[in-house]
N, C-alpha and C. Protein backbone atom coordinates (compact mmCIF):
# COMPACT_ATOMS: atom_id res chain seq x y z
N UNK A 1 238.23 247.62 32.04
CA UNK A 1 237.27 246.57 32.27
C UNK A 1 238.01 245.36 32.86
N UNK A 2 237.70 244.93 33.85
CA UNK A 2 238.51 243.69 34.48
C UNK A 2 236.85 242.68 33.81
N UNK A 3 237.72 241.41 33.50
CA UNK A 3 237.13 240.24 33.13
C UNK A 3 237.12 239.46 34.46
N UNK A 4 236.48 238.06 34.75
CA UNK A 4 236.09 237.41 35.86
C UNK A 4 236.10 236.27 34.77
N UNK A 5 237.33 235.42 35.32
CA UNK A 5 237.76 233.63 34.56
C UNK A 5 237.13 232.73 35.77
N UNK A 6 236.90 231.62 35.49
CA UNK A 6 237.15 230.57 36.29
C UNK A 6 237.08 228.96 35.61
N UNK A 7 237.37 228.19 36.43
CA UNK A 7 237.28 226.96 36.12
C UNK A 7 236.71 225.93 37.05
N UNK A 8 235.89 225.00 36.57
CA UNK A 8 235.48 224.36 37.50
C UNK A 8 236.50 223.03 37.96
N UNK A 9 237.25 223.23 37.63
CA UNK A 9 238.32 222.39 37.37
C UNK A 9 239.28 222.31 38.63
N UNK A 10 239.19 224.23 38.96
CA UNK A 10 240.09 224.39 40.05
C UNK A 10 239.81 225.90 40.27
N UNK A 11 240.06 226.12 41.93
CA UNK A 11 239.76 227.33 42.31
C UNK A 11 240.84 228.17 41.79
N UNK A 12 241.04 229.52 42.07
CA UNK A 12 241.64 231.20 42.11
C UNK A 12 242.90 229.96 43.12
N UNK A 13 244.05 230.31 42.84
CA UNK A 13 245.32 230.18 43.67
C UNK A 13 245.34 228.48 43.75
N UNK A 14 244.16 227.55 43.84
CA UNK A 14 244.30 226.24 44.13
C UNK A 14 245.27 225.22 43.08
N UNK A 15 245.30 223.95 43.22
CA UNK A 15 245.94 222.99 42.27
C UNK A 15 244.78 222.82 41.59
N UNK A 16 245.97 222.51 40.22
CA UNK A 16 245.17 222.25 38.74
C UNK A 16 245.45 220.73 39.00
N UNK A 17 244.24 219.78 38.79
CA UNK A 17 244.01 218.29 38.69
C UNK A 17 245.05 217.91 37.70
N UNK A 18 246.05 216.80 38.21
CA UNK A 18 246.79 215.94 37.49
C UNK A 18 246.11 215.73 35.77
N UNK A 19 244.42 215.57 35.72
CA UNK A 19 244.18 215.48 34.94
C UNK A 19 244.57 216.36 33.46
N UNK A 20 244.31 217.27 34.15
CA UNK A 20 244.95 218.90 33.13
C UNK A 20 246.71 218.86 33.06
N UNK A 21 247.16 217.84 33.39
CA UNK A 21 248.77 217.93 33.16
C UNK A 21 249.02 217.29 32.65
N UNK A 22 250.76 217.30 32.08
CA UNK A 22 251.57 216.36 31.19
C UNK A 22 251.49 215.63 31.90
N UNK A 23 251.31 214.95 33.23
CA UNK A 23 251.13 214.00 33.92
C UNK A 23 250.01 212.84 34.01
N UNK A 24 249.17 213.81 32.94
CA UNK A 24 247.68 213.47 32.93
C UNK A 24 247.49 212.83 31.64
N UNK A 25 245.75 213.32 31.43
CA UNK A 25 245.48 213.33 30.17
C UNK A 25 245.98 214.69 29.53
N UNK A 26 246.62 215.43 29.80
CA UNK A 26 247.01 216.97 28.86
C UNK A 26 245.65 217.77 28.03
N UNK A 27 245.13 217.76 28.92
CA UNK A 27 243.57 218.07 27.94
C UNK A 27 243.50 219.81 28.98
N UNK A 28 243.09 220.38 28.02
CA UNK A 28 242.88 221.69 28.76
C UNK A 28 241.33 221.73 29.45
N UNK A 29 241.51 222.54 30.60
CA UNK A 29 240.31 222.63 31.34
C UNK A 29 239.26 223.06 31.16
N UNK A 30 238.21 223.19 31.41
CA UNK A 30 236.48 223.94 30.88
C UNK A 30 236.85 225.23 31.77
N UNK A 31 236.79 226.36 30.75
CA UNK A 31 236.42 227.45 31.48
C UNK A 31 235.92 228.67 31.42
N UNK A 32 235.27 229.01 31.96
CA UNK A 32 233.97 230.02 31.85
C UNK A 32 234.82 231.41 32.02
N UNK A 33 234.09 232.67 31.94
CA UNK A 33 234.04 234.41 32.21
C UNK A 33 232.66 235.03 32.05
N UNK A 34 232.80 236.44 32.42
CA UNK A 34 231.69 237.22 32.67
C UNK A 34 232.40 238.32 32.60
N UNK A 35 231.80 239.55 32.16
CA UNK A 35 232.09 240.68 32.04
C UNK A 35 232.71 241.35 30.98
N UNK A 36 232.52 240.60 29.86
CA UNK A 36 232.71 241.12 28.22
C UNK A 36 231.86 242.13 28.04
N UNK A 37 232.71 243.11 27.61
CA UNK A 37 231.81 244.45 26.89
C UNK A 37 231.67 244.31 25.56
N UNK A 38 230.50 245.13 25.00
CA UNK A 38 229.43 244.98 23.92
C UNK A 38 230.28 245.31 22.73
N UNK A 39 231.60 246.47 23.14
CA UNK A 39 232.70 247.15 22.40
C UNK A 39 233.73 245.79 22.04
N UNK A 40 234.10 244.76 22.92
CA UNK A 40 234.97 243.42 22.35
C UNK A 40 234.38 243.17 21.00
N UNK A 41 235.62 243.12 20.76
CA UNK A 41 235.63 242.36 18.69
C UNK A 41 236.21 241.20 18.93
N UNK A 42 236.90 240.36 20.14
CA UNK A 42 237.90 239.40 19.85
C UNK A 42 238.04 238.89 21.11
N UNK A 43 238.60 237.89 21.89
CA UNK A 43 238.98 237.73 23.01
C UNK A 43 239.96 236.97 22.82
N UNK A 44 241.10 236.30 23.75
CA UNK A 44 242.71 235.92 23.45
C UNK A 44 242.82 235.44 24.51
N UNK A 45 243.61 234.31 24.89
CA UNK A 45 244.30 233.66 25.91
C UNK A 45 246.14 233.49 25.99
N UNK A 46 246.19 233.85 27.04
CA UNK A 46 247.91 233.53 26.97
C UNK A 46 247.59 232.62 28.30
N UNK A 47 248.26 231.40 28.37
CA UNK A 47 248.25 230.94 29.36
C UNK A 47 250.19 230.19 29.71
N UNK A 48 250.72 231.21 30.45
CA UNK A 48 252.17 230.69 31.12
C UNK A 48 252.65 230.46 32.34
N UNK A 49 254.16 230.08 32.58
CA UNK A 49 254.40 229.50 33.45
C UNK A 49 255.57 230.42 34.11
N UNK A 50 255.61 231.40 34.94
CA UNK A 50 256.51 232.25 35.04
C UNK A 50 257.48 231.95 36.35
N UNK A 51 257.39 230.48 36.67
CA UNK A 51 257.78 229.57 37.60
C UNK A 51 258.86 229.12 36.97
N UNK A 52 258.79 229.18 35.41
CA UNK A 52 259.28 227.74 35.17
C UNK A 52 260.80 228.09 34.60
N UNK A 53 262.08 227.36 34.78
CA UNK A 53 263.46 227.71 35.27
C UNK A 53 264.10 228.11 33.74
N UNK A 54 263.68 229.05 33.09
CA UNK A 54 263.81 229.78 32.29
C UNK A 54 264.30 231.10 32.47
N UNK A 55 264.66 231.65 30.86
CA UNK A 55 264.52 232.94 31.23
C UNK A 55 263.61 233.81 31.15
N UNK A 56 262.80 233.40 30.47
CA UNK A 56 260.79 233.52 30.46
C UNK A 56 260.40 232.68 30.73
N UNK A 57 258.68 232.81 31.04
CA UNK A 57 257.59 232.13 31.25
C UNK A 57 257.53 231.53 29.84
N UNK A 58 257.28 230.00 30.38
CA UNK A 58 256.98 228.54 29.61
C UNK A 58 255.10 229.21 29.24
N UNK A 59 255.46 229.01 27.82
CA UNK A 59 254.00 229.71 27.54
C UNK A 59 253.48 228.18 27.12
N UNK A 60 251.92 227.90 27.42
CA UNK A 60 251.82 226.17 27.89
C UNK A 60 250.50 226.67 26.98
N UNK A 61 250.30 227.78 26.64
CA UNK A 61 248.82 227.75 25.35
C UNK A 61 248.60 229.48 25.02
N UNK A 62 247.98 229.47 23.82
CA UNK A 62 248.16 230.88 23.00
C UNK A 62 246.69 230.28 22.08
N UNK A 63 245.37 231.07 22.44
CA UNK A 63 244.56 231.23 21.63
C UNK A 63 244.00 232.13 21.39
N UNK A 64 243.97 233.02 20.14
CA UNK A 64 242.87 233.98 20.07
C UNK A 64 241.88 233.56 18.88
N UNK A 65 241.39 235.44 18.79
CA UNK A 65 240.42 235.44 17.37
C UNK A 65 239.05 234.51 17.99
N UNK A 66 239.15 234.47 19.69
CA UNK A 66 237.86 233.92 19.96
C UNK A 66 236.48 234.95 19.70
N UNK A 67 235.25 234.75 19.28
CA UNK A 67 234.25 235.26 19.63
C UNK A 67 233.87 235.80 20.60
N UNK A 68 233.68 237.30 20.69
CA UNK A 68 233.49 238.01 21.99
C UNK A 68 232.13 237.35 22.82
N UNK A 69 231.36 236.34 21.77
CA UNK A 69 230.25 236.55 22.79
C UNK A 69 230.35 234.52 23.29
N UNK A 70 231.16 234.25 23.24
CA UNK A 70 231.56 232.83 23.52
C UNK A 70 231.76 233.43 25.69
N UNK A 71 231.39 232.44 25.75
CA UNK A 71 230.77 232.51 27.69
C UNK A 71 232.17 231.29 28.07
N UNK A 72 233.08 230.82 26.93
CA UNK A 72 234.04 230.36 27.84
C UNK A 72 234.70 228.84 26.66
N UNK A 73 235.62 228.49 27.07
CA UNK A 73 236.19 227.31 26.48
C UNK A 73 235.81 226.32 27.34
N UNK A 74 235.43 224.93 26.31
CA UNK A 74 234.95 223.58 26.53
C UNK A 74 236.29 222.83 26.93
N UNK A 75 236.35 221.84 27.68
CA UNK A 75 237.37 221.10 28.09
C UNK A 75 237.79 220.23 27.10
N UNK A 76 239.16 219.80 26.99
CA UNK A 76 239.59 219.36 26.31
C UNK A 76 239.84 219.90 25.14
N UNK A 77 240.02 221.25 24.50
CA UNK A 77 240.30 222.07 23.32
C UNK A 77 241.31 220.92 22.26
N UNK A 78 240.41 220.49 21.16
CA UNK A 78 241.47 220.12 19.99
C UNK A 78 242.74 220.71 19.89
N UNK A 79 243.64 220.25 19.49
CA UNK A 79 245.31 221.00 19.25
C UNK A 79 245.10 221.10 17.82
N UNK A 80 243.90 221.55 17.50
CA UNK A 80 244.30 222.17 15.66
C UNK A 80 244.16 223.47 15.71
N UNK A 81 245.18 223.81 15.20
CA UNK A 81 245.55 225.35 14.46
C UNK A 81 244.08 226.11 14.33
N UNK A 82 243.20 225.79 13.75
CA UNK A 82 241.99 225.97 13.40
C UNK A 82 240.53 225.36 14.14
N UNK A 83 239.61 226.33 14.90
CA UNK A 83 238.96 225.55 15.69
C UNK A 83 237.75 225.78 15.06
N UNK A 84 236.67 224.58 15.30
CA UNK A 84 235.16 224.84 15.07
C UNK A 84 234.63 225.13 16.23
N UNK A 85 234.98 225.19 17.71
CA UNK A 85 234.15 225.06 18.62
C UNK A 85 235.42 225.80 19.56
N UNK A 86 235.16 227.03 19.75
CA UNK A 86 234.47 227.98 19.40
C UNK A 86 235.02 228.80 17.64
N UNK A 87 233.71 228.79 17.24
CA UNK A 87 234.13 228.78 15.40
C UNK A 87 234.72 230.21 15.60
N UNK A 88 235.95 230.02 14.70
CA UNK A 88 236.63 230.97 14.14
C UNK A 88 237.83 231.09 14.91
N UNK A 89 238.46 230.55 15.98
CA UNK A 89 239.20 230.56 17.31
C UNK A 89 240.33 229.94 16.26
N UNK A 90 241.26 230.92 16.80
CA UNK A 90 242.98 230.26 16.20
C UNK A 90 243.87 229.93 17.34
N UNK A 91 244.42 228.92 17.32
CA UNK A 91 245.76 228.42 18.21
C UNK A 91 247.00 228.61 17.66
N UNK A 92 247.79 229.15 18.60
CA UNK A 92 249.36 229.38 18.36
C UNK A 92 250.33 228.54 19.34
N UNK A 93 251.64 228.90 18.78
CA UNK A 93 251.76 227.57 19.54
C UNK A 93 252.86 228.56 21.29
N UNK A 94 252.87 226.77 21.66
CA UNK A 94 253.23 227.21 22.55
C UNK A 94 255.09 226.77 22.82
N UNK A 95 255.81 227.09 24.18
CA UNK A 95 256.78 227.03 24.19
C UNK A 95 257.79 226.02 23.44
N UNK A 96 256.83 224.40 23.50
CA UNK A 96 257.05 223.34 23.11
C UNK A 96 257.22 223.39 21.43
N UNK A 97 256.81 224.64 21.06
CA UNK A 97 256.65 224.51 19.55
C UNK A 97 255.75 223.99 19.37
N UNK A 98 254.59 223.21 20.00
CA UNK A 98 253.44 222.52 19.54
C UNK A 98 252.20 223.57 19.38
N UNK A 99 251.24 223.03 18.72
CA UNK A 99 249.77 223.86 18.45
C UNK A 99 249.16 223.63 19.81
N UNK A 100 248.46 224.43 20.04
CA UNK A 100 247.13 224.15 21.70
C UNK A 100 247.75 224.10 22.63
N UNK A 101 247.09 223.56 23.84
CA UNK A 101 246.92 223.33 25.07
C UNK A 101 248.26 222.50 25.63
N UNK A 102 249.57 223.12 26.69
CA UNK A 102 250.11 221.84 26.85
C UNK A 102 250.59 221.76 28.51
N UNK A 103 249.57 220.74 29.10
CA UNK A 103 249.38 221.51 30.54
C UNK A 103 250.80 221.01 31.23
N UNK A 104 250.17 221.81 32.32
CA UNK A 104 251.55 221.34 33.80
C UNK A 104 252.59 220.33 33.92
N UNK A 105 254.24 220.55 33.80
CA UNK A 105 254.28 219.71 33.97
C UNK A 105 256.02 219.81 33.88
N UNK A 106 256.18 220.65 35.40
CA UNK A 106 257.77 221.48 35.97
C UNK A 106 258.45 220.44 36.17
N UNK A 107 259.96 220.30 36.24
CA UNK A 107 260.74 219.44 36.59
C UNK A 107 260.65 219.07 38.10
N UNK A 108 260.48 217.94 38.21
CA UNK A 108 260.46 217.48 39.57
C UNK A 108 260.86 217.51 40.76
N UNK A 109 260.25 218.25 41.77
CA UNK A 109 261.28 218.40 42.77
C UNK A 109 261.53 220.03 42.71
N UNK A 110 260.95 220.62 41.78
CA UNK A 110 261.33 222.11 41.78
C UNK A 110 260.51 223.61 42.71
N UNK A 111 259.12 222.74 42.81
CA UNK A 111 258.29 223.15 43.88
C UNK A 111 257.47 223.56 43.41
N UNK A 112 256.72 224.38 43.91
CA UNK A 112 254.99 224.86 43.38
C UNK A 112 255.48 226.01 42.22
N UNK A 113 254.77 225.63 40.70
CA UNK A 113 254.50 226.24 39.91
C UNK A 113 253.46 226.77 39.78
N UNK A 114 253.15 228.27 39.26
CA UNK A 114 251.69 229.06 39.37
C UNK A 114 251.76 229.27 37.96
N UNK A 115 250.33 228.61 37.10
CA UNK A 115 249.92 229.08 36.04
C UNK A 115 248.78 230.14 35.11
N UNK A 116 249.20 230.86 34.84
CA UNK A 116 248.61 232.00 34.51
C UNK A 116 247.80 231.66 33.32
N UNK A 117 246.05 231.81 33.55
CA UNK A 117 245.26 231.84 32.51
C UNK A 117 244.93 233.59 32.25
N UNK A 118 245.55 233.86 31.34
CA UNK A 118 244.99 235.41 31.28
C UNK A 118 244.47 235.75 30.10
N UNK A 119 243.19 236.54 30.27
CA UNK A 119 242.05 236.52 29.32
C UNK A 119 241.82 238.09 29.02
N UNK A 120 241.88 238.44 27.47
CA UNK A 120 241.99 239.66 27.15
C UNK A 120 240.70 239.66 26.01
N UNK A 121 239.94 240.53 26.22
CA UNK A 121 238.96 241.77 25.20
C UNK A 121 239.55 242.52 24.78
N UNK A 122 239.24 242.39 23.40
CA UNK A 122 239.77 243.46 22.52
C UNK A 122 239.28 244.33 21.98
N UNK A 123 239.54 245.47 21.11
CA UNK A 123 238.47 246.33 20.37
C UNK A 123 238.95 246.46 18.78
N UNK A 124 239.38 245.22 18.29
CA UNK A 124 239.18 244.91 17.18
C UNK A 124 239.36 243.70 17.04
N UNK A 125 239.78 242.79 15.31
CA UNK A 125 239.72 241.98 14.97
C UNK A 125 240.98 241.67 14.73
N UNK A 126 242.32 240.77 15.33
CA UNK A 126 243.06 241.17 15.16
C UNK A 126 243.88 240.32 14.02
N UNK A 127 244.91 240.71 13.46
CA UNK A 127 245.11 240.25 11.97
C UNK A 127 246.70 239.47 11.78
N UNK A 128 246.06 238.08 12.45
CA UNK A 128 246.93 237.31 12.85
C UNK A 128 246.07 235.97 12.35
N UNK A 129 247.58 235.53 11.85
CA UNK A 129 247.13 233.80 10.90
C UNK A 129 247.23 232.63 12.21
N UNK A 130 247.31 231.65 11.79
CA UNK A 130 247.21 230.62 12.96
C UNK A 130 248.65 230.22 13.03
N UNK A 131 248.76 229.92 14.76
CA UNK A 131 250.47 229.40 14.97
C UNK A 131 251.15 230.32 15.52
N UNK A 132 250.70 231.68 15.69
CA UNK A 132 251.36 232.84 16.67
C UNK A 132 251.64 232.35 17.47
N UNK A 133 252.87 232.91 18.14
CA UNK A 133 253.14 232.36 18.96
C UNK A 133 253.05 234.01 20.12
N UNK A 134 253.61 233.79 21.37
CA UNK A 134 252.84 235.06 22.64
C UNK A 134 252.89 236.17 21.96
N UNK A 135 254.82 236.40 21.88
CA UNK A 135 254.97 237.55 21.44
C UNK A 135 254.41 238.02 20.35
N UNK A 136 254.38 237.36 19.46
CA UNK A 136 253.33 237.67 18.08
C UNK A 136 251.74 238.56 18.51
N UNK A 137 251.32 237.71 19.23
CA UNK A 137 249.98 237.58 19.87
C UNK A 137 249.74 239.45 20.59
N UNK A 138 251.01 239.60 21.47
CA UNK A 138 250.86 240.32 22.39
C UNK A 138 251.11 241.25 21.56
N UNK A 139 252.49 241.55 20.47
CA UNK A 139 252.67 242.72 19.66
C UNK A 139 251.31 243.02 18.83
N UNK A 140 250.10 242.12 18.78
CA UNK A 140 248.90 242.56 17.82
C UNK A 140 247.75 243.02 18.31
N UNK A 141 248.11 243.00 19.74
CA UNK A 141 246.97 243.27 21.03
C UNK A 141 247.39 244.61 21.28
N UNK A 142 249.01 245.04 20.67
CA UNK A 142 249.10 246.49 21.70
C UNK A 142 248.43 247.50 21.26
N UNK A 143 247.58 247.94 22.17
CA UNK A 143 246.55 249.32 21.95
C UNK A 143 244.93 249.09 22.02
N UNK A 144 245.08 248.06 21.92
CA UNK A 144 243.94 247.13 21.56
C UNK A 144 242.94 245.93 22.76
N UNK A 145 243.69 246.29 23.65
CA UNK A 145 243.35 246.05 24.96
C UNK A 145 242.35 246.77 25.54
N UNK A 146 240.47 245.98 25.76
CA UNK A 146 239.55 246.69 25.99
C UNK A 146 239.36 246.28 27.58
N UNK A 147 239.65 245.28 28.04
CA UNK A 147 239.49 244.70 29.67
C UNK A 147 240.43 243.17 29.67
N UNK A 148 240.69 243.03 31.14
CA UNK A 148 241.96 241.80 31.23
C UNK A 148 241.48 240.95 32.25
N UNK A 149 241.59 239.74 32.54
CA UNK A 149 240.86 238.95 33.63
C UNK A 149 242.56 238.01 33.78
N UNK A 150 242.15 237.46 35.08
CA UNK A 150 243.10 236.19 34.83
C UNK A 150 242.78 235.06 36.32
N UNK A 151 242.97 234.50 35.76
CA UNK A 151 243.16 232.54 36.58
C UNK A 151 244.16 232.37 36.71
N UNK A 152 244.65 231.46 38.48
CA UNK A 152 246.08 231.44 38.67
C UNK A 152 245.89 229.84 39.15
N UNK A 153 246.71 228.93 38.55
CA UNK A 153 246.15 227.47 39.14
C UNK A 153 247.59 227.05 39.70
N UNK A 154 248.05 226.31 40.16
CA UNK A 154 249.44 226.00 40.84
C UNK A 154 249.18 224.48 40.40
N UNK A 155 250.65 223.66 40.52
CA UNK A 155 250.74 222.60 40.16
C UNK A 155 252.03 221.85 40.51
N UNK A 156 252.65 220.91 41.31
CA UNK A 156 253.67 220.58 41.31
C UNK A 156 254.42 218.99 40.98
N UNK A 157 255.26 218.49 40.78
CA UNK A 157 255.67 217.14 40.87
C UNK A 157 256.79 217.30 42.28
């Protein structure tokens, strides 16, 4: 099952608004999908930076345990561990060690960074506390992968 992300925020391949960066307000973007099957128990976000001068991708947000029938995340996502909106949604953290959302925001001068929103259906519930971090995330997804979507936004200083 391929999923279909977007944001109104910013097109497929385009720049993500200063607003959505450490440059910004750091607030994560509004963003919608289509094409959840009836079989999803769960949906999950990894969103990284495989630009960024590491030896992995700068993972910049980690949410699952979303509601399969949630049509998308509201802008600006709280950074608590624990969400009401969309209820039951857990945040893990990200590279920074922090909880939530922590947008764009490459060393200067390093050139166009591409950030990966990638959006996974699952076919269960998966049995993970809050604060996972990817690998956590991804070792609880394996097998468990019902369809995959993804958003690519670029961003540079």
């Amino acid at each position: 099952m391929t999923l279909t992300i977007r944001s109104s925020a910013f097109a497929q391949g385009q720049p993500i608004p200063r607003r959505y960066s450490g440059q910004g307000e750091d607030i994560s973007p509004l963003l919608s999908w289509s094409g959840i099957s009836e079989a999803a128990k769960e949906l999950a976000m990894i969103v990284d930076d495989p630009d960024a001068p590491t030896a992995q991708p700068w993972v910049h947000w980690v949410i699952y345990k979303i509601p399969p029938d949630a049509a998308g995340l509201a802008e600006g996502i709280a950074a608590d561990a624990q969400l009401t909106s969309p209820a039951g949604a857990l945040q893990g953290r990200n590279t920074s060690g922090d909880i939530g959302y922590h947008g764009p925001m490459p060393p200067p001068g390093h050139g166009v960074h591409h950030y990966h929103f990638k959006l996974y259906a699952l076919d269960t519930q998966l049995d993970l506390k809050a604060g996972a971090d990817k690998q956590a995330l991804l070792s609880a997804m394996e097998g468990h992968i019902l369809g995959r979507g993804e958003l690519v936004g670029t961003y540079q200083r």
